[in-house]
PDB file of N, CA and C in Angstrom:
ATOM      1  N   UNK A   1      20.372  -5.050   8.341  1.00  0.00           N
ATOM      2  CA  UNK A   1      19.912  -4.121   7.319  1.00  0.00           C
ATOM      3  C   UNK A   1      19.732  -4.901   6.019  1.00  0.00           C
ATOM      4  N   UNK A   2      18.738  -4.915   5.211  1.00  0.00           N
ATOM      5  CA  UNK A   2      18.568  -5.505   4.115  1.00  0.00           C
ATOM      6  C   UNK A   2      18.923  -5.173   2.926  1.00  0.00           C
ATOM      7  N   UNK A   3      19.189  -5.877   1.818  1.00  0.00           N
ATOM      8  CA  UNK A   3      19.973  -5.181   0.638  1.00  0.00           C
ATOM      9  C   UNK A   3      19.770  -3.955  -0.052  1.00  0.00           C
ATOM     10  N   UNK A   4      18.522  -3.392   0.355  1.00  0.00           N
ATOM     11  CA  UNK A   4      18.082  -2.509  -0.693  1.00  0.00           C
ATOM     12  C   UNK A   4      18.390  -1.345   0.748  1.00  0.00           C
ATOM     13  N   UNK A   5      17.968  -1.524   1.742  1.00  0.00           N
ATOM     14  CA  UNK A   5      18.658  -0.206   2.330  1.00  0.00           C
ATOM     15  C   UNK A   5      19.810   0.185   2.542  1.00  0.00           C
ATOM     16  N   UNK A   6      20.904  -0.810   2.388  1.00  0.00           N
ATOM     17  CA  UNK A   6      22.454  -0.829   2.651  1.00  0.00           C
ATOM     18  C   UNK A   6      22.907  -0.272   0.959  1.00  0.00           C
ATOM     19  N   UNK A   7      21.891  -0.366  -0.494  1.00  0.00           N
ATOM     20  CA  UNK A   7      22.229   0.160  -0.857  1.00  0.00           C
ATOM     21  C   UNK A   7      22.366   1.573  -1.321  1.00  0.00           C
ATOM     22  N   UNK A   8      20.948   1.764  -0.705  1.00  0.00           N
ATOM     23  CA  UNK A   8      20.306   3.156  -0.702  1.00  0.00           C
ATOM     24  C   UNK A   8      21.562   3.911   0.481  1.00  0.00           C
ATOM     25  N   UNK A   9      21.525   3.204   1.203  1.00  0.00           N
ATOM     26  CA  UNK A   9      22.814   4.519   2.291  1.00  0.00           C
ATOM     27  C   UNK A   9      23.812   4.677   1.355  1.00  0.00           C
ATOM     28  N   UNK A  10      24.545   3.252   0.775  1.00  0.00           N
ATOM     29  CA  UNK A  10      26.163   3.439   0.296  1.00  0.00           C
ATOM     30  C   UNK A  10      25.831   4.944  -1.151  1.00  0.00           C
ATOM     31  N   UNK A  11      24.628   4.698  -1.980  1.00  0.00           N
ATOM     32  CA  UNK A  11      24.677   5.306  -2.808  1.00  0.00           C
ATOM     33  C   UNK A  11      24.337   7.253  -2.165  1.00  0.00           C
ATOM     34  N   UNK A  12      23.456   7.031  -0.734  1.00  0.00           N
ATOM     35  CA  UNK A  12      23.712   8.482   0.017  1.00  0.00           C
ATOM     36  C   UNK A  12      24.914   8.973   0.110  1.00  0.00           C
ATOM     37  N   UNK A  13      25.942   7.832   0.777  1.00  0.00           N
ATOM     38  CA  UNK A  13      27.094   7.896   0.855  1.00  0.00           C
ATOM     39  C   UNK A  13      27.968   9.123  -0.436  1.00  0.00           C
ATOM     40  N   UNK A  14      27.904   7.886  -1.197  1.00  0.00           N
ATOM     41  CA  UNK A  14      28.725   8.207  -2.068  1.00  0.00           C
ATOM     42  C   UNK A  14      28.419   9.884  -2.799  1.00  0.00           C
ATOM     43  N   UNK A  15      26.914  10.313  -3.144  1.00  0.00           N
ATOM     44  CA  UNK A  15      26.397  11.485  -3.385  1.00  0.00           C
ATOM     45  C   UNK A  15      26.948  12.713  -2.523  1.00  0.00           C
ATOM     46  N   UNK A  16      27.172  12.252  -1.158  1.00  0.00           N
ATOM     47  CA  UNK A  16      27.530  13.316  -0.216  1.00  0.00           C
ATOM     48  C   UNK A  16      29.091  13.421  -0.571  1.00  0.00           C
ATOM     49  N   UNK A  17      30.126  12.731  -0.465  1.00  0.00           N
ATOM     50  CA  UNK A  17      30.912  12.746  -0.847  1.00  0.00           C
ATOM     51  C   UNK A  17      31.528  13.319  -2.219  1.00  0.00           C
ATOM     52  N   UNK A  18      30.609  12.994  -2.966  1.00  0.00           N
ATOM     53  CA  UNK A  18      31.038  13.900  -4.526  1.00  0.00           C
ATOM     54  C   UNK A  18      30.841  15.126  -4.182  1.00  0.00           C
ATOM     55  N   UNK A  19      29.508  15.639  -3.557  1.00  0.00           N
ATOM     56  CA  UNK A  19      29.045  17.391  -3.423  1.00  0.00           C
ATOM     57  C   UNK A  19      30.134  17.566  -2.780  1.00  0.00           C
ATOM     58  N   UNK A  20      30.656  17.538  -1.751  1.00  0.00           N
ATOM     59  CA  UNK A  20      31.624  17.777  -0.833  1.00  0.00           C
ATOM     60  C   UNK A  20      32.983  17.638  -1.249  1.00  0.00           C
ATOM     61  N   UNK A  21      33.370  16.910  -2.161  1.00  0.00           N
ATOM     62  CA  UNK A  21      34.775  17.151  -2.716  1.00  0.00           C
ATOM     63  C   UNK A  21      34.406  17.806  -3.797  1.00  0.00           C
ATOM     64  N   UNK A  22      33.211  18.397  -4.416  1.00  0.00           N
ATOM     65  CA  UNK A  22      32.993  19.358  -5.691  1.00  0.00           C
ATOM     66  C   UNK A  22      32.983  20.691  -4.920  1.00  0.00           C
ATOM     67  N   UNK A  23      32.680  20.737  -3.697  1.00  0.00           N
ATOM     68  CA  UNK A  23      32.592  21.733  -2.900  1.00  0.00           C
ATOM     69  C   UNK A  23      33.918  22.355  -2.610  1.00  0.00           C
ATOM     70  N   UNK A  24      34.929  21.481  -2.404  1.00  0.00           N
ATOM     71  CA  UNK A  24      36.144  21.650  -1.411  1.00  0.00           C
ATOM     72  C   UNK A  24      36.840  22.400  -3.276  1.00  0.00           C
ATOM     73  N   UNK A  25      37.353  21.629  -4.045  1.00  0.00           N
ATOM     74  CA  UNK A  25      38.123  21.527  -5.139  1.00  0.00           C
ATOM     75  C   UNK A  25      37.342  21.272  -6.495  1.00  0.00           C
ATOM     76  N   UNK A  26      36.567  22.490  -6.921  1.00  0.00           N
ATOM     77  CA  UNK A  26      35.835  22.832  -8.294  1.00  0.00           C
ATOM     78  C   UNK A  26      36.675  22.840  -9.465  1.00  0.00           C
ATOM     79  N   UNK A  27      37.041  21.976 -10.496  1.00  0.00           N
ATOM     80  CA  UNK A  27      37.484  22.906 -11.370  1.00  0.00           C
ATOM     81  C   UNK A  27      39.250  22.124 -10.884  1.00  0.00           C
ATOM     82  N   UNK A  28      39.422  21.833  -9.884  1.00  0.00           N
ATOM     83  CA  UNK A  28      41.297  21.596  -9.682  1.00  0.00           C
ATOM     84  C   UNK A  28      41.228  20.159  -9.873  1.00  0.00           C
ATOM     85  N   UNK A  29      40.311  19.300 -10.255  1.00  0.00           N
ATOM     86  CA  UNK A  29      40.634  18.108 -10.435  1.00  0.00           C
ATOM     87  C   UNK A  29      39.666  17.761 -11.739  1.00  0.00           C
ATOM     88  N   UNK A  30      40.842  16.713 -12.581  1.00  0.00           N
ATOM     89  CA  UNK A  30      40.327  16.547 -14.052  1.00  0.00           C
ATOM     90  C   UNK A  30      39.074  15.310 -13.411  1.00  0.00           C
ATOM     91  N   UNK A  31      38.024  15.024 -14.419  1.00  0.00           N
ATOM     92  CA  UNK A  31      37.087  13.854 -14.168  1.00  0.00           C
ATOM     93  C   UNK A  31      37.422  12.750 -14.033  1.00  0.00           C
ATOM     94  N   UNK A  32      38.684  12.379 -14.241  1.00  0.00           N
ATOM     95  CA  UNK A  32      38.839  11.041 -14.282  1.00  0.00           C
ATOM     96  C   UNK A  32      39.021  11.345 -12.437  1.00  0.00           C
ATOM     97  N   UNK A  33      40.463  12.112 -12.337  1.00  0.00           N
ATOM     98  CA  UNK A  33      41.137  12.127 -10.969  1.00  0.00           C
ATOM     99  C   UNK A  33      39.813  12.433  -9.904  1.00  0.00           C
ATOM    100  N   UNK A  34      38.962  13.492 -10.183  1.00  0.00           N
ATOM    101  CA  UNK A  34      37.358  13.170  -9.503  1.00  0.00           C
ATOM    102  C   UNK A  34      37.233  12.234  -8.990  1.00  0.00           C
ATOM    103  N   UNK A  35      36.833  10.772  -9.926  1.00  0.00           N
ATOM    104  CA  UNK A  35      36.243   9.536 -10.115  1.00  0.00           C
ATOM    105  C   UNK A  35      37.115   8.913  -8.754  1.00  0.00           C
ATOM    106  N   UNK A  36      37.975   8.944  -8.885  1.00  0.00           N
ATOM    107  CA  UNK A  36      38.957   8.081  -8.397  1.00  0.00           C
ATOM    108  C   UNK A  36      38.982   8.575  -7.063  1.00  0.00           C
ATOM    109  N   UNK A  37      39.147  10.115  -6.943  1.00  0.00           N
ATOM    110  CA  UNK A  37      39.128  10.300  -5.633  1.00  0.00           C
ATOM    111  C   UNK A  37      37.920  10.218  -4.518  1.00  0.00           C
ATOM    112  N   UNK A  38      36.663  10.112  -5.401  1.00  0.00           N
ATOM    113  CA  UNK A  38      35.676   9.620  -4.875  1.00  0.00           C
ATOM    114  C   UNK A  38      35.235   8.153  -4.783  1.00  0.00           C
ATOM    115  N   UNK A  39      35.880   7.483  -4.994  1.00  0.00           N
ATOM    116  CA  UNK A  39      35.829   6.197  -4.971  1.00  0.00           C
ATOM    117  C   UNK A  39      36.947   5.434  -4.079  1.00  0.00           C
ATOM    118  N   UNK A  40      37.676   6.206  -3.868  1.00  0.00           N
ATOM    119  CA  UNK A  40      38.568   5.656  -2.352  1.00  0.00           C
ATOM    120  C   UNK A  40      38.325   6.865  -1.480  1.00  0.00           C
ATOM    121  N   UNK A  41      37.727   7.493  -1.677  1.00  0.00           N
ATOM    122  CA  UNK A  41      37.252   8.312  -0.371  1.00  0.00           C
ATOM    123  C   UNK A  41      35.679   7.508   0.317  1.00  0.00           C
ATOM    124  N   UNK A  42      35.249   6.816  -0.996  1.00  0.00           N
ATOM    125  CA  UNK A  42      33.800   5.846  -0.683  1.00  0.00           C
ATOM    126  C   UNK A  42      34.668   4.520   0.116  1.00  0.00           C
ATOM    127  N   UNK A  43      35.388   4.094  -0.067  1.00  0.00           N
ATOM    128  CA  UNK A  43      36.114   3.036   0.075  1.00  0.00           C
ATOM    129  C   UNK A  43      36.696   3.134   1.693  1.00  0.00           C
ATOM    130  N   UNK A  44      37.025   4.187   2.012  1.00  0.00           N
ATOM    131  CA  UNK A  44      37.638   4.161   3.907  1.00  0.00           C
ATOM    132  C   UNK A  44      36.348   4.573   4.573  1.00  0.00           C
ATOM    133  N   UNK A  45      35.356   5.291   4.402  1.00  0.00           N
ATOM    134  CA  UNK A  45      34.095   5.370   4.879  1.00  0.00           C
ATOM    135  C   UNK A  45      33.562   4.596   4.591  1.00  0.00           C
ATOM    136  N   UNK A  46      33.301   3.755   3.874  1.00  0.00           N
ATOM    137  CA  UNK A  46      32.581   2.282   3.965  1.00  0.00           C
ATOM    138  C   UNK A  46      32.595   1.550   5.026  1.00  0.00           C
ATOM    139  N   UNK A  47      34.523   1.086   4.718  1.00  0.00           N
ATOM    140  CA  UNK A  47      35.015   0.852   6.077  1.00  0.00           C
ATOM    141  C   UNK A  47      34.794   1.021   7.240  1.00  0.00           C
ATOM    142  N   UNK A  48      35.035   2.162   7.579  1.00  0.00           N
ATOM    143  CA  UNK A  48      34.572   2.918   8.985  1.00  0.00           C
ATOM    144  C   UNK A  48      33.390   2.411   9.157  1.00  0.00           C
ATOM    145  N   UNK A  49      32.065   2.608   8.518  1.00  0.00           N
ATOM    146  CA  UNK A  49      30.809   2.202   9.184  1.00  0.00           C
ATOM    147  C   UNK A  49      30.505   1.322   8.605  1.00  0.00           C
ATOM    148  N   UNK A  50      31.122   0.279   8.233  1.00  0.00           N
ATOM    149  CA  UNK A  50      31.042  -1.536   7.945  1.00  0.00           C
ATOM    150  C   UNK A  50      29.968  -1.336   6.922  1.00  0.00           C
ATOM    151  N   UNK A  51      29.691  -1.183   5.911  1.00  0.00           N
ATOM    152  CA  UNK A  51      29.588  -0.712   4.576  1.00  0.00           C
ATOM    153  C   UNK A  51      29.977  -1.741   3.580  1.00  0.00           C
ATOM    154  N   UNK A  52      29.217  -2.286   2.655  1.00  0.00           N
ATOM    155  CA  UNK A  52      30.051  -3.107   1.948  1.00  0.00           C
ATOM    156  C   UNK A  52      29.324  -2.325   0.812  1.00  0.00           C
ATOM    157  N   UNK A  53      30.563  -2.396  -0.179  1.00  0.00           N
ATOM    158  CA  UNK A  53      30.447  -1.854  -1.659  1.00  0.00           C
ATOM    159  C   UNK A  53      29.965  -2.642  -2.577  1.00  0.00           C
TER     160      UNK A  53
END
């Protein structure tokens, strides 16, 4: 896969993941704790499908 499509998925990635934890918990998590939880939630799904950040 070449750089520009591996980054186009990670950044799909990561989009799906924000809607989906904005989905789950609106409003119960401050922006920072957001940030963070979307960014090690990007971080073990990376993983999983060999993903580099």
């Amino acid at each position: 896969m070449d750089w520009t499509k591996q980054q186009k998925r990670i950044a799909d990635v990561k989009v799906t993941i924000e809607n989906e934890l904005d989905n789950v918990s609106p409003d119960q998590l401050d922006r920072q704790l957001f940030a963070q939880t979307c960014n090690e939630v990007l971080e073990c799904v990376s993983v999983i499908l060999g993903l580099r950040t």
